[in-house]
C-alpha atoms as a PDB file:
ATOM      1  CA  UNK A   1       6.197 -17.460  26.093  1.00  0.00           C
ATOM      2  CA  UNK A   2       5.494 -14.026  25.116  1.00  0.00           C
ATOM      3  CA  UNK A   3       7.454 -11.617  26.781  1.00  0.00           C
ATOM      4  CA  UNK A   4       5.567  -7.901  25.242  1.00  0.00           C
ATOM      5  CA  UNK A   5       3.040  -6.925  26.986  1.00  0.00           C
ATOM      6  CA  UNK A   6      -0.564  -7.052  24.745  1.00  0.00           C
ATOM      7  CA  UNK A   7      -1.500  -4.260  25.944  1.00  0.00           C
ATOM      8  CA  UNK A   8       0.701  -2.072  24.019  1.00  0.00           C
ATOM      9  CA  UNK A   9       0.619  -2.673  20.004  1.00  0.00           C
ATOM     10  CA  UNK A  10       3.777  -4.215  19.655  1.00  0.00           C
ATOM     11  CA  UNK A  11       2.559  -6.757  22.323  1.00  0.00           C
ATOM     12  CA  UNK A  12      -1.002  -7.394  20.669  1.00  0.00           C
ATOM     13  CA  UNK A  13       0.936  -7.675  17.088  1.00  0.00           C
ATOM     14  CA  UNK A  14       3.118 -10.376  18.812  1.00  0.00           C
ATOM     15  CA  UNK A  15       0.038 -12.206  20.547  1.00  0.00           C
ATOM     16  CA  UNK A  16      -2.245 -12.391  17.183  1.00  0.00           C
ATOM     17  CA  UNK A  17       0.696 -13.803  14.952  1.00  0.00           C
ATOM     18  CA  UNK A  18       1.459 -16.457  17.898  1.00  0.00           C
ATOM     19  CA  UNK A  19      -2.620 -17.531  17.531  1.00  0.00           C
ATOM     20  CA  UNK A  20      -2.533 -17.431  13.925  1.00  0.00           C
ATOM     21  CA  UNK A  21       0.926 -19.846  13.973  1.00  0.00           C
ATOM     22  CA  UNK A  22      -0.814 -22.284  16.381  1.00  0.00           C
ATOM     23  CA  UNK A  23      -4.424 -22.102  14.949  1.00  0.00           C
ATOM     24  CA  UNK A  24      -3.156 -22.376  11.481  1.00  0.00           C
ATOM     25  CA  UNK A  25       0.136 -24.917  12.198  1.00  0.00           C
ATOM     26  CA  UNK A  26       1.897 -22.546   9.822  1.00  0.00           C
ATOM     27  CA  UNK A  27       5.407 -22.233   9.153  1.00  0.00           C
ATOM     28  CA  UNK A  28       7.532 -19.851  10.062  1.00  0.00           C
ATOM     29  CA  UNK A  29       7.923 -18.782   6.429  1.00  0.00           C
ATOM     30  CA  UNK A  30       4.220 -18.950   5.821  1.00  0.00           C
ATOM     31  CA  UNK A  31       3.478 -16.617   8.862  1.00  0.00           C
ATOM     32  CA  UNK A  32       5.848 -13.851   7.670  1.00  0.00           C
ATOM     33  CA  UNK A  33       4.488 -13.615   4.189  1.00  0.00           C
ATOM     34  CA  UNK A  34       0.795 -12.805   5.719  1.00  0.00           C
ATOM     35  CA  UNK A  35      -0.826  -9.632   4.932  1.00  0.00           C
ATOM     36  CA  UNK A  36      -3.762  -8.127   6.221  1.00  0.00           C
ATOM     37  CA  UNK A  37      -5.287  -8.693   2.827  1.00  0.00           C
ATOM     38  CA  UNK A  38      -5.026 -12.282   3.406  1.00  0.00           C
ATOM     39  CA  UNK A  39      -7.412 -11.609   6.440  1.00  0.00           C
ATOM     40  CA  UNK A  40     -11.170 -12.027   5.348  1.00  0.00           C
ATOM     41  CA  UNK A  41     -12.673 -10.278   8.949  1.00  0.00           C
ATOM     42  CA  UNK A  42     -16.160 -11.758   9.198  1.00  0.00           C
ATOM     43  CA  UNK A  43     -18.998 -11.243  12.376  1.00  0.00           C
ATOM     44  CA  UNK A  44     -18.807 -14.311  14.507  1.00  0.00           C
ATOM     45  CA  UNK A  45     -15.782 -16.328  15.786  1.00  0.00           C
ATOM     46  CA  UNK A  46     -12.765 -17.035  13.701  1.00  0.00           C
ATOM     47  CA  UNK A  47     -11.155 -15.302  10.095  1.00  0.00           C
ATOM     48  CA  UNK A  48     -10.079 -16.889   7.678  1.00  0.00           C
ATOM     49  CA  UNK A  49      -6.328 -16.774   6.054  1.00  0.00           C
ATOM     50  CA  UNK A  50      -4.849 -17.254   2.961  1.00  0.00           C
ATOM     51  CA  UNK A  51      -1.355 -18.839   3.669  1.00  0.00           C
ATOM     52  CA  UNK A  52       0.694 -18.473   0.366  1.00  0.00           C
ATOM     53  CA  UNK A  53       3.084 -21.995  -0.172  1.00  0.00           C
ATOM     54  CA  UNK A  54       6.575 -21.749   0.574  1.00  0.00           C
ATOM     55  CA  UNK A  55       9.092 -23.504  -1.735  1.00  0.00           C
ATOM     56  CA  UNK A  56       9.241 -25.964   0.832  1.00  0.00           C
ATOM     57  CA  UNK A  57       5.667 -26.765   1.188  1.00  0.00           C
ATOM     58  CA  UNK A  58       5.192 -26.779  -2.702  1.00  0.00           C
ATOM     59  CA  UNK A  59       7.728 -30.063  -2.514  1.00  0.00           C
ATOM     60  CA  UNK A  60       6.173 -31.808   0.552  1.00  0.00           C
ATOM     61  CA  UNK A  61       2.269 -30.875  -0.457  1.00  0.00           C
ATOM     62  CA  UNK A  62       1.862 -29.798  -3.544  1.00  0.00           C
ATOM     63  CA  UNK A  63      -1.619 -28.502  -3.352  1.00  0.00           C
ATOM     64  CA  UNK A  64      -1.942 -25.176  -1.078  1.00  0.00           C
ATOM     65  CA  UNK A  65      -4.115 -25.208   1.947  1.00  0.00           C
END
């Protein structure tokens, strides 16, 4: 449970990496290495992201997502 408040930008910064994590079912190490270039902001619902492969990943599946 989030304990910031999203009000504050700290707390909204906390809130939109916890909905990326579960929309995405990233990794910890995948969610660290996203930039807001990996973003691709669009009208409508939903933005994509580019998740770069950890070293991990690369061994389990070795085509990115």
């Amino acid at each position: 449970m989030l304990t910031r408040d999203p009000g504050d930008p700290k707390g909204l910064r906390d809130a939109a990496l916890a909905a990326v994590g579960h929309d995405t079912k990233a990794r910890r190490a995948e969610l660290v290495t996203i930039d807001v270039a990996d973003l691709a902001f669009a009208d409508g619902d939903g933005a994509p992201v580019m998740l770069r492969p950890t070293k991990r990943r690369l061994e389990v599946e070795p085509q990115p997502r």
